[in-house]
Protein backbone atom coordinates (compact mmCIF):
# COMPACT_ATOMS: atom_id res chain seq x y z
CA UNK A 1 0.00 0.00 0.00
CA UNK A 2 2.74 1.94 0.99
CA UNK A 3 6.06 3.22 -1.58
CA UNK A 4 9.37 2.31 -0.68
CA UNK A 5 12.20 4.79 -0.31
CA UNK A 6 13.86 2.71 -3.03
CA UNK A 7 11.19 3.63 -5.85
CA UNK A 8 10.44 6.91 -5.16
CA UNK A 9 14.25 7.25 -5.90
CA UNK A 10 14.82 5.38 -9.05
CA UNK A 11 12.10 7.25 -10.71
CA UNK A 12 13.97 10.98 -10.77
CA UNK A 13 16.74 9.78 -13.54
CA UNK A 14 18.42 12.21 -15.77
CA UNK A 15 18.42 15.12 -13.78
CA UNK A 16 21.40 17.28 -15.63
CA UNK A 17 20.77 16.35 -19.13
CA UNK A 18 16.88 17.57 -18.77
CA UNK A 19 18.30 20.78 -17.32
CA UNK A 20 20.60 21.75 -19.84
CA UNK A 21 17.49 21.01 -22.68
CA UNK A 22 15.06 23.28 -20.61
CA UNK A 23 16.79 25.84 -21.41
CA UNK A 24 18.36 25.42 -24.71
CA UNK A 25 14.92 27.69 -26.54
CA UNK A 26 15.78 30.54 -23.68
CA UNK A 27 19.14 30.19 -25.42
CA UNK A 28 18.08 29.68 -29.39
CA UNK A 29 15.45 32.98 -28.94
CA UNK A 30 18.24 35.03 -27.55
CA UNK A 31 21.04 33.79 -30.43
CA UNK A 32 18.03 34.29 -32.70
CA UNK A 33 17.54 38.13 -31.51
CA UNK A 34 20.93 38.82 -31.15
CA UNK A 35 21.40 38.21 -35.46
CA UNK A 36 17.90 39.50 -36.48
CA UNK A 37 17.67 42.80 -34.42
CA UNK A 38 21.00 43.86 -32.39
CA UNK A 39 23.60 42.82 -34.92
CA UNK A 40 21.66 45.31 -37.44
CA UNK A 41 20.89 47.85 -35.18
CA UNK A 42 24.77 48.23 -34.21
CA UNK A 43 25.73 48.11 -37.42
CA UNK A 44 23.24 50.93 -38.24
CA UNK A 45 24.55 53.32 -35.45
CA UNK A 46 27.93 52.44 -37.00
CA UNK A 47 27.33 54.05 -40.02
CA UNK A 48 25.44 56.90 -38.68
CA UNK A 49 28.31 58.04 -36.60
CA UNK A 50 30.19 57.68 -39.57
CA UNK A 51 28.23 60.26 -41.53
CA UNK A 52 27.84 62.52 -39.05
CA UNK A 53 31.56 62.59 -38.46
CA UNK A 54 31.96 63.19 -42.04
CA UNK A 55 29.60 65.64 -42.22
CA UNK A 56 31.50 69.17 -43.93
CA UNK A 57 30.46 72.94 -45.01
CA UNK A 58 28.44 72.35 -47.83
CA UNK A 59 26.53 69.70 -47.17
CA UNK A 60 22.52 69.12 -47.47
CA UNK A 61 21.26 67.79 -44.82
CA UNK A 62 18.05 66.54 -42.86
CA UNK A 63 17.66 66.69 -39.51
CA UNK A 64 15.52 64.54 -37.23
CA UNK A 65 12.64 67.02 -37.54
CA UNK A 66 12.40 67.20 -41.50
CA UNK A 67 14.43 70.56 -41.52
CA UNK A 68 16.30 70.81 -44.62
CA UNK A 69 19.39 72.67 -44.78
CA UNK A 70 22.69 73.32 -45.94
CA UNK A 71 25.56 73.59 -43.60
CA UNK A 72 27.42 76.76 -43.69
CA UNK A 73 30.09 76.01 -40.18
CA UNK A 74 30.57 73.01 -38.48
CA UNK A 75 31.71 74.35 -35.27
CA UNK A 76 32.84 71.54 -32.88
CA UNK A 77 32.78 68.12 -32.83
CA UNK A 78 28.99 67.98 -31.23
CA UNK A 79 27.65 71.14 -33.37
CA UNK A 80 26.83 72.54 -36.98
CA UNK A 81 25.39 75.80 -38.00
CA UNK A 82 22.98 75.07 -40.94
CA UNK A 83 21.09 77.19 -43.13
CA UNK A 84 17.99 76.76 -43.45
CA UNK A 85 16.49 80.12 -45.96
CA UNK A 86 18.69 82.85 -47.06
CA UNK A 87 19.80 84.79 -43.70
CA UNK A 88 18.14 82.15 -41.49
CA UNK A 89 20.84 80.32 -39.75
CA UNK A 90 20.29 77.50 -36.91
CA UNK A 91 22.56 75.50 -34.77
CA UNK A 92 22.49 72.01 -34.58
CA UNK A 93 23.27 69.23 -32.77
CA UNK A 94 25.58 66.83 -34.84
CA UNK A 95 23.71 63.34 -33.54
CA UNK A 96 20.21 65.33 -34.63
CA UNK A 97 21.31 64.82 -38.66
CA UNK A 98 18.95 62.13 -40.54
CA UNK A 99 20.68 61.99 -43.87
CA UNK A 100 22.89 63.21 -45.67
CA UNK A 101 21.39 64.47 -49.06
CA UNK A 102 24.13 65.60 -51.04
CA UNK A 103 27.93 65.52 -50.06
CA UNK A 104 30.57 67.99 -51.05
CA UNK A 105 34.08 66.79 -52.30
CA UNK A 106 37.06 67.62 -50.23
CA UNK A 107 39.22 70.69 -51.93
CA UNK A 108 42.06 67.91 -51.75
CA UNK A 109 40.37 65.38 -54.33
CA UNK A 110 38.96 68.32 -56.69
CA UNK A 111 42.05 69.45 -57.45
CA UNK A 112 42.96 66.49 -59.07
């Protein structure tokens, strides 16, 4: 009527393997997210620092908030002046840029 000791114990078998294949989704969802959304997304922000440290007088740009400009001074490493109309001149904040529209060539490679 009663259960032993001895078969309550026998039946818990394979105790470490069963553990390490709980979690092995957990582990294929997070590989899966790392290559379909983080891997992209870094390699995104890559670029975009890229072109905004490339950005030079001259350019068309456009900002975050659809303003379309052309930049007349870049005057730090975190800051451009841009025009925006004729005699209408805004700061902006470098990491604010969108896109680049079009891009100016260095003096260096036009004289070539």
């Amino acid at each position: 009527m009663f259960a032993t000791p001895a078969y309550a114990q026998a039946a818990g078998g394979g105790g470490a393997a069963g553990g390490l294949l709980g979690f092995m989704p957990i582990i294929l969802i997070f590989a899966i997210m790392y290559f379909l959304m983080i891997r992209p997304q870094q390699k995104k922000m890559k670029e975009h620092a890229a072109m905004v440290a490339a950005v030079r007088r001259g350019d068309q740009i456009v900002t975050q908030g659809g303003l379309i400009g052309k930049v007349t001074k870049v005057k730090d490493d975190n800051e451009v002046e841009v025009e925006l109309a004729p005699d209408v001149k805004v700061r902006v904040v470098k990491n604010t840029i969108a896109t680049v529209l079009t891009k100016t060539e260095p003096a260096d490679a036009a004289k070539s």
